[in-house]
C-alpha atoms as a PDB file:
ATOM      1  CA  UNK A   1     -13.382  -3.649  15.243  1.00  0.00           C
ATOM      2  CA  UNK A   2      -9.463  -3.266  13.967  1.00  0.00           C
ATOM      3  CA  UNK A   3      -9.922  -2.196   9.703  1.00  0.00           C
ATOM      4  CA  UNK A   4      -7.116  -4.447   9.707  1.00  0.00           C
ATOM      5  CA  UNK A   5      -5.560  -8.006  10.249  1.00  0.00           C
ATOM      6  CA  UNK A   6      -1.487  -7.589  10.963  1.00  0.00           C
ATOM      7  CA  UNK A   7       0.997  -9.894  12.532  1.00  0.00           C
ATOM      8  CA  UNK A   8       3.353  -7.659  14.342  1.00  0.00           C
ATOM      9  CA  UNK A   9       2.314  -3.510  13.911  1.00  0.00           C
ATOM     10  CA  UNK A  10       5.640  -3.138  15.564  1.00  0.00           C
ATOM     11  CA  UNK A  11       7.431  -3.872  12.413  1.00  0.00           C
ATOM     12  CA  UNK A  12       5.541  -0.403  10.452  1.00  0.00           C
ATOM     13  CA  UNK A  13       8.821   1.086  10.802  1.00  0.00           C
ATOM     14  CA  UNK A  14      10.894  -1.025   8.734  1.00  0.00           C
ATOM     15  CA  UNK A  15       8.151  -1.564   5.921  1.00  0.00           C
ATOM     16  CA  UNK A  16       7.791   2.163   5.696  1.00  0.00           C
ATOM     17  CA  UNK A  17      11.695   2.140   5.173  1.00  0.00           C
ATOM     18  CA  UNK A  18      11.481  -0.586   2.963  1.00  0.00           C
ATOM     19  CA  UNK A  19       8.451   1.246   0.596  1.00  0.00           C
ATOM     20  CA  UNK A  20      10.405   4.400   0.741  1.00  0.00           C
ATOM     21  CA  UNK A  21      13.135   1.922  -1.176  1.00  0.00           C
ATOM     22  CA  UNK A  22      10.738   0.453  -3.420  1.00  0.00           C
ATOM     23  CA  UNK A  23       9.605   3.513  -4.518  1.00  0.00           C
ATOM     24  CA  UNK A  24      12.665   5.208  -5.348  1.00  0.00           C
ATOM     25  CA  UNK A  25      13.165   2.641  -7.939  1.00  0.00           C
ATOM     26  CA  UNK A  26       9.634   2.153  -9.722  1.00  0.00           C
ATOM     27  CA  UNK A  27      10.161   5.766 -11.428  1.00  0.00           C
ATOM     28  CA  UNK A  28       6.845   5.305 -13.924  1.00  0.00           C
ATOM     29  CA  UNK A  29       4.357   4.704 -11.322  1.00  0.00           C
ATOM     30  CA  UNK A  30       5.800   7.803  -9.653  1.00  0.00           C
ATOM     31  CA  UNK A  31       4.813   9.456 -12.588  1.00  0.00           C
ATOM     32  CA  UNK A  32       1.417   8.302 -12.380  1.00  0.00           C
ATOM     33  CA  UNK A  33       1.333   9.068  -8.609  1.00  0.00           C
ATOM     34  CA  UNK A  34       2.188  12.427  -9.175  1.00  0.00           C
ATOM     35  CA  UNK A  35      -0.297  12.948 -11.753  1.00  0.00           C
ATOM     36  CA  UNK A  36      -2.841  11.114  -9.064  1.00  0.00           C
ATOM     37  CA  UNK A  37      -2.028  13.546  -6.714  1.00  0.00           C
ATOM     38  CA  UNK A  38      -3.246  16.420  -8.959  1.00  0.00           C
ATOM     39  CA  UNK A  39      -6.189  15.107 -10.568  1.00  0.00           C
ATOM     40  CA  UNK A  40      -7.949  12.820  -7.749  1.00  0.00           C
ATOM     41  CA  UNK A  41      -8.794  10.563 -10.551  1.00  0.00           C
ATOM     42  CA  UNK A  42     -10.327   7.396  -8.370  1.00  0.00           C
ATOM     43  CA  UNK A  43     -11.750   9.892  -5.484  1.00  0.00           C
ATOM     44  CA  UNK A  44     -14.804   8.084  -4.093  1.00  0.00           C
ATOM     45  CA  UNK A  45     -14.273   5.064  -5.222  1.00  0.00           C
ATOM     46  CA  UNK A  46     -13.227   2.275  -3.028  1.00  0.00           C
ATOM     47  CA  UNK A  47     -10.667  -0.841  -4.242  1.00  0.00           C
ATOM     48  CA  UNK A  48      -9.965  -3.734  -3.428  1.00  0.00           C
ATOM     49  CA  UNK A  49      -7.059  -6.642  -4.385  1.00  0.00           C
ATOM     50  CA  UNK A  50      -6.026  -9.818  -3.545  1.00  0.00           C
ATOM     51  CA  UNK A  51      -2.004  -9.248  -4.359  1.00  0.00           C
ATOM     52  CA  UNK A  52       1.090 -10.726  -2.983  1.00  0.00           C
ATOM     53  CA  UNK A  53       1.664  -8.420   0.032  1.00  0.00           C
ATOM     54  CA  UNK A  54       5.224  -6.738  -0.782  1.00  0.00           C
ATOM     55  CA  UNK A  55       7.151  -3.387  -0.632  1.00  0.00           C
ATOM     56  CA  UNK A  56       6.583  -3.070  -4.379  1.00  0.00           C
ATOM     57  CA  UNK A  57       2.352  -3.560  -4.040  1.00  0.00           C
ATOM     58  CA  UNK A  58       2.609  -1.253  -1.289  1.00  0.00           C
ATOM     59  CA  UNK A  59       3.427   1.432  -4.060  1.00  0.00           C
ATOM     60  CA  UNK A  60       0.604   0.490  -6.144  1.00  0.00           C
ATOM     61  CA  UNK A  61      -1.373   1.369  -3.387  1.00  0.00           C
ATOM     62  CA  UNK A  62       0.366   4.384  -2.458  1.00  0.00           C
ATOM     63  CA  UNK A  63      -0.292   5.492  -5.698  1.00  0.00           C
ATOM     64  CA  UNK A  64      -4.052   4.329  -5.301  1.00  0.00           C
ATOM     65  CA  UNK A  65      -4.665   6.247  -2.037  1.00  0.00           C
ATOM     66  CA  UNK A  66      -2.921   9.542  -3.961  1.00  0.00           C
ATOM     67  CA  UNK A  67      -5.406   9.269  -6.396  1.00  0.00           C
ATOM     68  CA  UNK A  68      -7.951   9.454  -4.170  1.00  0.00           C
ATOM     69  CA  UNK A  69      -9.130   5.983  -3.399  1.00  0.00           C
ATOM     70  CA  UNK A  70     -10.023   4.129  -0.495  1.00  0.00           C
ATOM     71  CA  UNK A  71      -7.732   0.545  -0.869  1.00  0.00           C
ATOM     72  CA  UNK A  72      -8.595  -2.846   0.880  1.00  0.00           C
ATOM     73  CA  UNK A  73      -5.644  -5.362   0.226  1.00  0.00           C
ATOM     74  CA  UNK A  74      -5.814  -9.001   0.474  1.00  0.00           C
ATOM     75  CA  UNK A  75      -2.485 -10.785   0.969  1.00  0.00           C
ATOM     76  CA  UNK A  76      -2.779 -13.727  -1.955  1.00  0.00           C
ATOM     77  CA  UNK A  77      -0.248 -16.142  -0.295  1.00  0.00           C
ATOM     78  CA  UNK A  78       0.945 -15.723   3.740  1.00  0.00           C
ATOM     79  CA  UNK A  79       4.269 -17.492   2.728  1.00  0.00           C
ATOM     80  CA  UNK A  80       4.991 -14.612   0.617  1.00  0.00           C
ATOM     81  CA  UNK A  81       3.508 -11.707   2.823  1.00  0.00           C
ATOM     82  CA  UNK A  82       5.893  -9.166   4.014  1.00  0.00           C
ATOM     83  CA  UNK A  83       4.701  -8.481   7.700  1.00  0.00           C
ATOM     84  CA  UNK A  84       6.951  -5.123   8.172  1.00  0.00           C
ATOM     85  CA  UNK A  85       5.336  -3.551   4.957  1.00  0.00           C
ATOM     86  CA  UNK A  86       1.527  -4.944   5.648  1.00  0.00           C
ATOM     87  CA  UNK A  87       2.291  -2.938   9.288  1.00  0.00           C
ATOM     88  CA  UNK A  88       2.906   0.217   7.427  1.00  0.00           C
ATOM     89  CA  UNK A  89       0.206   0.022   4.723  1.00  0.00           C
ATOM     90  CA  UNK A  90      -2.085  -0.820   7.991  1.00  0.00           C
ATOM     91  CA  UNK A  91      -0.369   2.542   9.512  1.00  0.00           C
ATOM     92  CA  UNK A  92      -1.237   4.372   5.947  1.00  0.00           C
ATOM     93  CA  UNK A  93      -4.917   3.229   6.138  1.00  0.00           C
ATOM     94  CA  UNK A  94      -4.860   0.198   3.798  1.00  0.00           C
ATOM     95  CA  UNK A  95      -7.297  -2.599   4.890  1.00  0.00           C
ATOM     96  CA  UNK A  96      -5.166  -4.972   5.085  1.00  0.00           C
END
């Protein structure tokens, strides 16, 4: 059984690209990533959230996974799911 539901996995490319963009512009949760990174704050604990599927939630849950969680993500609305970047988060190990 597939961890995940994705229209086109083809498309992980581009969403990675386009996550890499969103990132570079939400500097605070960067912060908070890299501060995730060090301290494993959430480690063992497994979340889940019912969000608009976009490049900008896939940093939350970058920054989620850094700090040690394990993420399920459910898209809120399909009309505003972004199939390239639900690809990649599938790629990254999101439940998606």
């Amino acid at each position: 059984m597939e961890e995940f539901q994705v229209k086109d996995m083809t498309l992980a490319p581009q969403g990675h690209l386009q996550i890499e963009w969103a990132s570079a512009h939400m500097p605070v949760l960067n912060q908070v990533k890299n501060r995730f990174k060090k301290e494993k704050l959430l480690k063992g604990l497994m979340l889940g959230a019912c969000l608009h599927v976009t490049k900008e939630t896939a940093v939350l849950m970058d920054t989620l996974i850094a700090g040690g969680a394990q993420v399920a993500l459910c898209g809120s609305n399909p009309l505003s799911t972004q199939d390239d970047v639900a690809a990649a988060l599938a790629e990254k190990g999101v439940h998606v």
